[in-house]
Protein backbone atom coordinates (compact mmCIF):
# COMPACT_ATOMS: atom_id res chain seq x y z
CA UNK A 1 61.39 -25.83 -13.20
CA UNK A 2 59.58 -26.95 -10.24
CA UNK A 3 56.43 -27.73 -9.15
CA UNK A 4 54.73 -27.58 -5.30
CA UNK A 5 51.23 -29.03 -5.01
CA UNK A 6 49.19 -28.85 -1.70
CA UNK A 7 45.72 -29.25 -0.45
CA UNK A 8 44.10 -25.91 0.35
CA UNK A 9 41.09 -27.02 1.58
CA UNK A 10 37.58 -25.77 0.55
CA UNK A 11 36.68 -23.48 3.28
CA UNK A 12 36.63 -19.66 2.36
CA UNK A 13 35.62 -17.86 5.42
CA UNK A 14 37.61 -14.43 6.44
CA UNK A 15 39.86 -16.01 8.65
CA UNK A 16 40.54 -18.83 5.85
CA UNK A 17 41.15 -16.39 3.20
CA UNK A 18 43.65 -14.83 6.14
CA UNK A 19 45.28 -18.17 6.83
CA UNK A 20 45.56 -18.85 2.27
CA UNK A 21 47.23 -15.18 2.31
CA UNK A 22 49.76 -16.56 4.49
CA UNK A 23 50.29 -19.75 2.83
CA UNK A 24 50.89 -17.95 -0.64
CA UNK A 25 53.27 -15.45 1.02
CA UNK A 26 55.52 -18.41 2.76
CA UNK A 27 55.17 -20.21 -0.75
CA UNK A 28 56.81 -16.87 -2.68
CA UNK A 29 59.46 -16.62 0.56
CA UNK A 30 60.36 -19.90 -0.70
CA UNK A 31 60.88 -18.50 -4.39
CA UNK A 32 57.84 -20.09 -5.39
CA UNK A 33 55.12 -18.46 -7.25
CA UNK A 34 51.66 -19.21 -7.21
CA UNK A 35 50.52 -20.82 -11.13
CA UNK A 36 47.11 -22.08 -10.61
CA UNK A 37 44.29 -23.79 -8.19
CA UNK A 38 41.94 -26.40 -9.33
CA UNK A 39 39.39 -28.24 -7.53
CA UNK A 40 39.65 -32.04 -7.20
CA UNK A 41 37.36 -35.14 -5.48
CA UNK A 42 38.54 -37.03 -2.36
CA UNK A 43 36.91 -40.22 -1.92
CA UNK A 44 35.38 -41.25 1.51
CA UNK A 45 36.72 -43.47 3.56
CA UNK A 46 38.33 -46.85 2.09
CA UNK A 47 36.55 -45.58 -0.95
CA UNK A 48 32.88 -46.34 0.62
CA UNK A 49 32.10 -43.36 2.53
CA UNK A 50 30.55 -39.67 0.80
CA UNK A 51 33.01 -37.71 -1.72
CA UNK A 52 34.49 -34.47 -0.73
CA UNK A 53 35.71 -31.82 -2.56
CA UNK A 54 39.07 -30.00 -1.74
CA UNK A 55 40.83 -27.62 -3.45
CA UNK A 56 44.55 -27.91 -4.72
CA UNK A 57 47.38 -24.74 -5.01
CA UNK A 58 50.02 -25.35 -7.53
CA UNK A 59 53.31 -23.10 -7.13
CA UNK A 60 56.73 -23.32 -9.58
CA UNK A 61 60.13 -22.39 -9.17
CA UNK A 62 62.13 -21.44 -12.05
């Protein structure tokens, strides 16, 4: 089995939600299908600046 991970971002406006369609469809054009998002913490910066939160996709391949 295998695993994609990548960074979807955390913006969900109409023309985001648009632009994640697309990224799932090229994902399952790939043979990939979509298993799961979770949210995760970037640190700022050199690890000084202010926190931001993104969101991950996780895809598999059997």
């Amino acid at each position: 089995m295998q695993y994609k991970i990548e960074s979807i971002g955390a913006e969900f406006s109409d023309k985001a939600i648009s632009s994640l369609e697309n990224r799932f469809e090229s994902k399952a054009s790939e043979g990939y299908k979509f298993h799961s998002v979770f949210q995760v913490q970037q640190p700022g910066c050199l690890g000084i600046g202010q926190a931001s939160t993104t969101y991950l996709a996780v895809y598999v391949k059997e």
